[in-house]
Protein backbone atom coordinates (compact mmCIF):
# COMPACT_ATOMS: atom_id res chain seq x y z
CA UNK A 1 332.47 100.10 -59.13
CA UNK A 2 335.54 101.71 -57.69
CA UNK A 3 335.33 105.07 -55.80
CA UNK A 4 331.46 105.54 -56.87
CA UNK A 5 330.27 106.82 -52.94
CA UNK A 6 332.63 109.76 -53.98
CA UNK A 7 331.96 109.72 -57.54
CA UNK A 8 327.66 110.31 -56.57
CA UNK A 9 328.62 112.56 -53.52
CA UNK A 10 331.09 114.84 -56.14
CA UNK A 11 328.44 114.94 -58.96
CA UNK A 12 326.07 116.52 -56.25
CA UNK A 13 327.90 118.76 -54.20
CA UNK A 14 328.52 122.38 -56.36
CA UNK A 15 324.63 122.51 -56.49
CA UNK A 16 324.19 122.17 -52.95
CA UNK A 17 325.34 125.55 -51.70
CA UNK A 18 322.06 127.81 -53.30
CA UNK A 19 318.53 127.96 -52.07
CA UNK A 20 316.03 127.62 -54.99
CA UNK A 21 317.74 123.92 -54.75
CA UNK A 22 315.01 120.71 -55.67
CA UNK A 23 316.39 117.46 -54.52
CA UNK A 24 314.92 114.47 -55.02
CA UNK A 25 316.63 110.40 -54.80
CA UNK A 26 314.86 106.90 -54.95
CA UNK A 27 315.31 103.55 -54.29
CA UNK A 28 313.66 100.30 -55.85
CA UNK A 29 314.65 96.62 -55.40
CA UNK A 30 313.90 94.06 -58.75
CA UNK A 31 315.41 90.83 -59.18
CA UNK A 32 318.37 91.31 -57.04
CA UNK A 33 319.47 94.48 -57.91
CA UNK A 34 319.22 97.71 -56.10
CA UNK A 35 318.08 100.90 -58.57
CA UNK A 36 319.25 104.07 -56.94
CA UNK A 37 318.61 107.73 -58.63
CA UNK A 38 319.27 110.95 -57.08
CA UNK A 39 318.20 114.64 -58.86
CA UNK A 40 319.30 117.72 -58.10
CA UNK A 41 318.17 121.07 -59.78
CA UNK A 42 317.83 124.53 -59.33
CA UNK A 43 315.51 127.35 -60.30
CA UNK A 44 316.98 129.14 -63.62
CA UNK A 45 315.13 132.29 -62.78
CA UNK A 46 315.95 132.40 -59.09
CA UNK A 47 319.85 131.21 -59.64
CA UNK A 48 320.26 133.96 -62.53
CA UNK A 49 318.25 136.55 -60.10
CA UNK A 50 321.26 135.72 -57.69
CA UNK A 51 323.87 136.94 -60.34
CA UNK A 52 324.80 133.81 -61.38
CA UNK A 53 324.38 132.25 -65.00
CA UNK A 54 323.26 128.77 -65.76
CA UNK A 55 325.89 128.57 -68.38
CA UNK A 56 328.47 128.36 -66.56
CA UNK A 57 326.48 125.84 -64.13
CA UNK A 58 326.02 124.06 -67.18
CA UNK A 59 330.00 123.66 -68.61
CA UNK A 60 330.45 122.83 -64.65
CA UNK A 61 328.08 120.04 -64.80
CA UNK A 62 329.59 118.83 -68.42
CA UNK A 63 332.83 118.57 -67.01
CA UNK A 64 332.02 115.87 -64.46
CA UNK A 65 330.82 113.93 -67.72
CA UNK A 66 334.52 114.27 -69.58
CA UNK A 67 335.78 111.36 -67.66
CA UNK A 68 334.84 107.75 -67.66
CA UNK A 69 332.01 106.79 -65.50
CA UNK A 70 332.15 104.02 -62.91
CA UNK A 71 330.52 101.20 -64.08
CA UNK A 72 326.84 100.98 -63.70
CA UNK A 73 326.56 104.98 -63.16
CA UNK A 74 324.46 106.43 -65.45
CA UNK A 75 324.91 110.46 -65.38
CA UNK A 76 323.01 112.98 -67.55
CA UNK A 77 322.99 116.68 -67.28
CA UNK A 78 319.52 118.20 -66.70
CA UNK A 79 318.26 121.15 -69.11
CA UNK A 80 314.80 122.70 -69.75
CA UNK A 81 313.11 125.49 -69.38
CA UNK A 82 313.06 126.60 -65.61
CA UNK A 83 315.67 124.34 -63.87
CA UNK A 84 318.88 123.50 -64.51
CA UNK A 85 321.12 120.40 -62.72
CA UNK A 86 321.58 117.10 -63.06
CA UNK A 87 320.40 113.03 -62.10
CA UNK A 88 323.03 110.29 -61.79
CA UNK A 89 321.79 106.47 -61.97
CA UNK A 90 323.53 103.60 -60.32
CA UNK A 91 322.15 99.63 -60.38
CA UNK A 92 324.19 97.90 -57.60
CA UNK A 93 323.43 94.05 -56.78
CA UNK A 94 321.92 92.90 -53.21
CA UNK A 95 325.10 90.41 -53.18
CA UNK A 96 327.65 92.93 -53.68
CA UNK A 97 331.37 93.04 -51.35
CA UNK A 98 332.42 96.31 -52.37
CA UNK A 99 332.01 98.32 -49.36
CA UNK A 100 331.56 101.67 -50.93
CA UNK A 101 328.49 100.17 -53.02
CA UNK A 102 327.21 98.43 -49.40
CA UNK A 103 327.50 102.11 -48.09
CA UNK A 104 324.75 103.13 -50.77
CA UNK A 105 322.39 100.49 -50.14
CA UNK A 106 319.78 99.98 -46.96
CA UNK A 107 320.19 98.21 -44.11
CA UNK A 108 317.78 96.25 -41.69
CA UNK A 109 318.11 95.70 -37.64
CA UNK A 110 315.27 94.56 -36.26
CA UNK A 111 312.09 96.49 -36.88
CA UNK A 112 314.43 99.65 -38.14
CA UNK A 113 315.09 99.97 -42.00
CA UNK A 114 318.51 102.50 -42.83
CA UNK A 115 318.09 104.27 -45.72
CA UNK A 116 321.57 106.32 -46.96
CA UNK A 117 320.50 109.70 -47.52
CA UNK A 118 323.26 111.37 -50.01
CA UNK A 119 322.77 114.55 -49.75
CA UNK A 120 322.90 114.65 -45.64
CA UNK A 121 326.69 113.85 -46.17
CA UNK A 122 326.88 117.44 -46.91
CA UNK A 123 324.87 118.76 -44.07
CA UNK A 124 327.46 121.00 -41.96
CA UNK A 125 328.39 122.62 -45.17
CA UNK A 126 324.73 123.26 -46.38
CA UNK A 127 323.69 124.66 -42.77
CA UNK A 128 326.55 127.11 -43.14
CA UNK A 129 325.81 128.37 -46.36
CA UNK A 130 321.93 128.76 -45.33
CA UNK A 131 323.09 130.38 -42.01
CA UNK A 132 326.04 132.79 -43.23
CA UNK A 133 324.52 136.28 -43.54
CA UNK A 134 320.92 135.20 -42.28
CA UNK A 135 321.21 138.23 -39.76
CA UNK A 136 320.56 140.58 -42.50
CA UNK A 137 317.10 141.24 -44.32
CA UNK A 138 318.60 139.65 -47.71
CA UNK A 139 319.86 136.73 -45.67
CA UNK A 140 317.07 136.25 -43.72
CA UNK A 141 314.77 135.98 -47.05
CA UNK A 142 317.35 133.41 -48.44
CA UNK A 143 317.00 131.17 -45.27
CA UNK A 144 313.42 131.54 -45.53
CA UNK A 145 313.35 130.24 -49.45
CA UNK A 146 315.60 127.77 -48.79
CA UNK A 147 313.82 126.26 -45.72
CA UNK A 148 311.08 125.77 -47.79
CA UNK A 149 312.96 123.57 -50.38
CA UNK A 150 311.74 120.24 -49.60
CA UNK A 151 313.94 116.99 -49.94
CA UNK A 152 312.03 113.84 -51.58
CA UNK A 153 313.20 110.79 -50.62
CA UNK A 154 310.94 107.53 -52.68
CA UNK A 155 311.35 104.08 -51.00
CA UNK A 156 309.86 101.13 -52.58
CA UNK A 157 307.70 98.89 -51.13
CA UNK A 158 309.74 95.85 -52.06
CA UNK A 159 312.32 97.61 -49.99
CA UNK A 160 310.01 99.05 -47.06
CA UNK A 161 305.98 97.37 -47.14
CA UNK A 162 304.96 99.43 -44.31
CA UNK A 163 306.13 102.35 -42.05
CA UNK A 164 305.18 103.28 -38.85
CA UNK A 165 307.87 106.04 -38.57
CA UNK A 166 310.72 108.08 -40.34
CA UNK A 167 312.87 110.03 -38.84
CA UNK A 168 316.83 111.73 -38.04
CA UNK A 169 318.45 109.80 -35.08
CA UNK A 170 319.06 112.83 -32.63
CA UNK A 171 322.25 113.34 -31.26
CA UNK A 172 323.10 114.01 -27.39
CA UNK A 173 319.75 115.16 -25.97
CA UNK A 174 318.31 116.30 -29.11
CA UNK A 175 314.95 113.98 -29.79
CA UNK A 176 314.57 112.80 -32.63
CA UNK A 177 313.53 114.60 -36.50
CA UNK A 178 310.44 113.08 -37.05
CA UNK A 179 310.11 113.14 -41.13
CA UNK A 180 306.50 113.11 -42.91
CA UNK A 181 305.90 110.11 -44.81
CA UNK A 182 303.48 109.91 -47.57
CA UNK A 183 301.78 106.11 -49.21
CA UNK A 184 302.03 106.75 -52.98
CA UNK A 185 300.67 103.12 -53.64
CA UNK A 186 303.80 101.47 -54.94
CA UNK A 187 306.55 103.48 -52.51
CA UNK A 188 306.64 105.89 -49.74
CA UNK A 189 307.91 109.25 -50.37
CA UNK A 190 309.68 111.15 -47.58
CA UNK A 191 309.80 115.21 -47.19
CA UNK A 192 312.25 116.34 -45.63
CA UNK A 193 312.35 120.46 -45.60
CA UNK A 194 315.68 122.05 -46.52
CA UNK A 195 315.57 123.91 -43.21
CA UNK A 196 316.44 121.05 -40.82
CA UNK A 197 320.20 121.31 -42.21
CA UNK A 198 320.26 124.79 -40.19
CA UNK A 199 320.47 122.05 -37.40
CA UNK A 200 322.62 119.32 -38.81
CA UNK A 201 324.47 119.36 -35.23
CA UNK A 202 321.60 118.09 -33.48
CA UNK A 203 320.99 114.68 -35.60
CA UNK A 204 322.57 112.07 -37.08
CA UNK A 205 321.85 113.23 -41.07
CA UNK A 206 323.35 111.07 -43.38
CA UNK A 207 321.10 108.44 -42.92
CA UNK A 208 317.36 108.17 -42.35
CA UNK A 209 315.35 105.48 -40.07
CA UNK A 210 312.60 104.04 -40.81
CA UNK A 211 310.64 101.98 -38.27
CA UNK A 212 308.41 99.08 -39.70
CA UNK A 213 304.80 97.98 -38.37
């Protein structure tokens, strides 16, 4: 599966710059293999109300598509009635040497669980476009919507049974993001808000700790 850290990190990035932005990616563990999914969509009325049109969004997103996939990635561009984006779908297996696909998958040390979170790869560049022009009343309302975008992050349990903690490693002095977790019987699901990239100097972002019980 040759380049596919880039390939998933390229499909994601030209929605990343827009509040109104819905992010969601999962991980599940079955029979050896790793199932990883990652969403991203935006608000059709609220992207349009910026000037923008969603069919142009739309011939952006089918042009990723032109090319051959990496093996294994599954990529489909996401259409209905209020959002607009797109999900990619990768199956990578526990055994694997290729050490872009390791780079995907979590990680255990000791009580602590690593859990790649894609979309924190872009986090200086998404805290700049929430930031640039907040001084102004227009800007200040677009910080506002997109701090309360929430990130969803779904763990399995085969992956994680129990969690004491989530949270952002903080860098220098900064303590550490402490993320909400919520039990949805068969997985955890992690909300993270959109407004903690404003401070993507101040933690470690591309991945997320977990501490087990």
């Amino acid at each position: 599966m040759k380049k596919t850290l880039k390939f998933v990190a390229l499909l994601l990035v030209p929605l990343f710059f827009t509040s109104c932005i819905d992010y969601v990616q999962s991980v599940t563990y079955k029979d050896g293999q790793y199932q990883l999914y990652y969403k991203t969509t935006l608000s059709k009325i609220l992207f349009e109300m910026s000037g923008d049109d969603t069919d142009d969004l739309a011939d952006e997103i089918d042009g990723m598509f032109e090319d051959t996939l990496p093996y294994g990635v599954t990529g489909r561009f996401v259409d209905t009635e209020y959002d607009v984006g797109l999900e990619v779908s990768l199956a990578i297996n526990e055994k694997t040497r290729n050490e872009e696909e390791k780079a995907l998958l979590p990680s255990v040390s000791g009580d602590l669980v690593y859990i790649p979170f894609m979309i924190g790869n872009n986090a200086y560049e998404i805290g700049e476009s929430m930031t640039s022009g907040s001084n102004d009343m227009a800007g200040g309302i677009a910080l506002a919507i997109m701090a309360s975008a929430k990130c969803r992050v779904m763990i399995s349990k085969t992956i994680v049974p129990s969690v004491e903690s989530a949270y952002f490693e903080g860098i220098y002095y900064s303590d550490d993001y402490e993320i909400p977790v919520y039990d949805l019987g068969d997985s955890y699901c992690l909300e993270i808000s959109f407004g903690v990239f404003a401070e993507d100097e101040d933690y470690i972002m591309d991945r997320i700790v977990i501490r087990t019980k």
